[in-house]
C-alpha atoms as a PDB file:
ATOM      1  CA  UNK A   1      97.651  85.412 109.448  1.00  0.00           C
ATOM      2  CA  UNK A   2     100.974  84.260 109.035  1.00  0.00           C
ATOM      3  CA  UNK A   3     102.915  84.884 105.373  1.00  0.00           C
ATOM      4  CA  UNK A   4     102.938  81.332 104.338  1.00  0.00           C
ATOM      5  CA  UNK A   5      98.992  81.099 104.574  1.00  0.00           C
ATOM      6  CA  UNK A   6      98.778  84.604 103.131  1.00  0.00           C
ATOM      7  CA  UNK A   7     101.016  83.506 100.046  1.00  0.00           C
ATOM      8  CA  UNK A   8      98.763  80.423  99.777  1.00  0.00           C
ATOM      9  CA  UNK A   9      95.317  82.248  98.741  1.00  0.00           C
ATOM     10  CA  UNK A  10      97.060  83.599  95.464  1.00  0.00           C
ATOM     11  CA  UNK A  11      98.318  79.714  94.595  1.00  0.00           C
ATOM     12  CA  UNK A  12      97.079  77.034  93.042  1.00  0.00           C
ATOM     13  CA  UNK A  13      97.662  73.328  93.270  1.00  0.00           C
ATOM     14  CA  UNK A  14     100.699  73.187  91.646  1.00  0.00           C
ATOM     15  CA  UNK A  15     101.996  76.671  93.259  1.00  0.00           C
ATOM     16  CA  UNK A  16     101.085  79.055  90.651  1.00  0.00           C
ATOM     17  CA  UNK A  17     100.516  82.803  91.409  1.00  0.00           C
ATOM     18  CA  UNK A  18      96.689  82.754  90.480  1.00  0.00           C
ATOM     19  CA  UNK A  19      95.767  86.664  91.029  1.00  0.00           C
ATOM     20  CA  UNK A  20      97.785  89.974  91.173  1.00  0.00           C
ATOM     21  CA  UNK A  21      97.288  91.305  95.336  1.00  0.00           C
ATOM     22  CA  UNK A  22      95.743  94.873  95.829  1.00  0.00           C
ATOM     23  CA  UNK A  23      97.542  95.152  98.901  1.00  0.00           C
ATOM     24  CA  UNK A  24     100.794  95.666  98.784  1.00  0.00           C
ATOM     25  CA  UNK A  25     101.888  93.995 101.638  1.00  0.00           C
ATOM     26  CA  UNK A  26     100.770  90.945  99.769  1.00  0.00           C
ATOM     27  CA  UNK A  27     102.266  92.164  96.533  1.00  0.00           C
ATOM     28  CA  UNK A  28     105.363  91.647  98.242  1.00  0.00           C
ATOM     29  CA  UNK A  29     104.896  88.406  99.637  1.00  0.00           C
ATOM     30  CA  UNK A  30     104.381  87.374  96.183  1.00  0.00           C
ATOM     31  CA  UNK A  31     107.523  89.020  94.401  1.00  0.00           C
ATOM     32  CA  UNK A  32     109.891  87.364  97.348  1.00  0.00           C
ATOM     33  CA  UNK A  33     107.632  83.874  96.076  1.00  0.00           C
ATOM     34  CA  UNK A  34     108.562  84.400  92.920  1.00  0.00           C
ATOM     35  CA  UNK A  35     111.878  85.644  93.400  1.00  0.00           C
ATOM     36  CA  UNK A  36     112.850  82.354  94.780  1.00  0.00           C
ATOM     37  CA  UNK A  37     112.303  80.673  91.364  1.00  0.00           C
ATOM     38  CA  UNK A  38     115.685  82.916  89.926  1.00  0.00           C
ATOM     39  CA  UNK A  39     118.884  80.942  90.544  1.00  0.00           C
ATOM     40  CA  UNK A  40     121.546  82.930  92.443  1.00  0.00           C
ATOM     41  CA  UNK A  41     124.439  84.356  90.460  1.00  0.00           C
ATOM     42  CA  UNK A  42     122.735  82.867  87.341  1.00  0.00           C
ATOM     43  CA  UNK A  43     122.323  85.880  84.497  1.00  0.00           C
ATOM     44  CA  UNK A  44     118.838  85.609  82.529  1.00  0.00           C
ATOM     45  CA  UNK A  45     117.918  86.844  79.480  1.00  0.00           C
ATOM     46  CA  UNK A  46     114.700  88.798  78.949  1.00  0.00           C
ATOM     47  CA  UNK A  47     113.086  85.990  77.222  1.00  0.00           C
ATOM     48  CA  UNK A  48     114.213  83.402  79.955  1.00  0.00           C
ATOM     49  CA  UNK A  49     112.827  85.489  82.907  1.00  0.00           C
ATOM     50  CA  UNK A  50     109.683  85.999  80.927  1.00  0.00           C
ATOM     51  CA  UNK A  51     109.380  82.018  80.584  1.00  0.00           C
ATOM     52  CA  UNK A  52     110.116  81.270  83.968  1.00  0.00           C
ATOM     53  CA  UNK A  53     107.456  84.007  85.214  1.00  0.00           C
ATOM     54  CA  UNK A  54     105.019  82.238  82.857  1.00  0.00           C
ATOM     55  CA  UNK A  55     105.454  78.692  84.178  1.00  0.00           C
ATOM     56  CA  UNK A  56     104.904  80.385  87.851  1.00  0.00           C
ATOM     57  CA  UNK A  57     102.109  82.359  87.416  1.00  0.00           C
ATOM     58  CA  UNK A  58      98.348  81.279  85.245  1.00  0.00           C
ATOM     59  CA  UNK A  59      96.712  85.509  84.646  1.00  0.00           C
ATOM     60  CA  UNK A  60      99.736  85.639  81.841  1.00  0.00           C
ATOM     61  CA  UNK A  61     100.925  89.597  82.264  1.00  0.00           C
ATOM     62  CA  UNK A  62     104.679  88.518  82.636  1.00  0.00           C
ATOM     63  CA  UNK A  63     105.628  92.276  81.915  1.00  0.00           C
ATOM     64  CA  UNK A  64     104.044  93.211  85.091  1.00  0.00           C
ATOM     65  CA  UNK A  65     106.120  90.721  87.031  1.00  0.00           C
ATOM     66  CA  UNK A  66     109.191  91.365  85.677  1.00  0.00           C
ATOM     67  CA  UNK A  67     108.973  95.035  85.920  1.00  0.00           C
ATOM     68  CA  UNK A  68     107.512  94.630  89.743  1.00  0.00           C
ATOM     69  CA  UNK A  69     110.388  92.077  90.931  1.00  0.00           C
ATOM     70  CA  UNK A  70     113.033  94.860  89.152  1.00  0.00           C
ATOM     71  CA  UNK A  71     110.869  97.788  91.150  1.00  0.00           C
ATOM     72  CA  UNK A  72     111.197  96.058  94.327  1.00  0.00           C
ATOM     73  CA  UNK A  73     114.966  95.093  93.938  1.00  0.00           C
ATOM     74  CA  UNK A  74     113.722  90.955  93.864  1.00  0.00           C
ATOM     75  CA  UNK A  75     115.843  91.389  90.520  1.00  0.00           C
ATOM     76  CA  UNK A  76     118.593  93.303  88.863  1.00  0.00           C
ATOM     77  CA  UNK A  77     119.633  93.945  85.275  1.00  0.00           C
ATOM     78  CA  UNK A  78     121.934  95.775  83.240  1.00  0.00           C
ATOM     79  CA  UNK A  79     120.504  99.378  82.001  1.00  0.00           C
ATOM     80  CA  UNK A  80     119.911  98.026  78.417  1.00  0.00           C
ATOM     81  CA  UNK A  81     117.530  94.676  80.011  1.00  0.00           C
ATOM     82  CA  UNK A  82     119.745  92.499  78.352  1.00  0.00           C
ATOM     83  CA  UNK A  83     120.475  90.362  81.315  1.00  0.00           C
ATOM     84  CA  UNK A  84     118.891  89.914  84.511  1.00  0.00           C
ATOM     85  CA  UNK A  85     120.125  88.635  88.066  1.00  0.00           C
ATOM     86  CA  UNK A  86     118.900  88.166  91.555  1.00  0.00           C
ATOM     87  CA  UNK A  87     120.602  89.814  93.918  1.00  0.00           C
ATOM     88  CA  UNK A  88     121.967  88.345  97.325  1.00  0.00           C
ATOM     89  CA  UNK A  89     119.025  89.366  99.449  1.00  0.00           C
ATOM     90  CA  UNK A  90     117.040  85.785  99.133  1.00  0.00           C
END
């Protein structure tokens, strides 16, 4: 099964990240999904990543999210989390 279709079985209609993946392969698939939301070379506050990871996603554990797309390098931020960024690898 190809990503696209993977991706698909944890959206719904209007492209919402319905269910946290046990597999990590598919974990992934949704980080780089939701990484894609994050304007390039735009800096983020803590409370603006945290809104746009709640209009993207309906099982509302933002913290998990944010902490998963830092983890996997989807997003950067200074040591403090006062500002977040995605990095050039979209």
């Amino acid at each position: 099964m190809d990503g696209s279709l993977r991706l698909r079985r944890f959206l719904d209609a209007q492209e919402r990240v319905t269910t946290w993946p046990a597999k990590q392969q598919d974990k992934r698939l949704v980080l780089e999904y939701l990484a894609t939301k994050f304007e390039a070379e735009r800096h983020y506050t803590e409370k603006e990543v945290n809104a746009l990871l709640n209009a993207w996603h309906t099982f509302a554990d933002y913290a998990l999210l944010r902490r998963y797309l830092f983890d996997y390098s989807w997003l950067d931020r200074e040591r403090d989390g006062s500002r977040y960024w995605r990095p050039h690898l979209i």
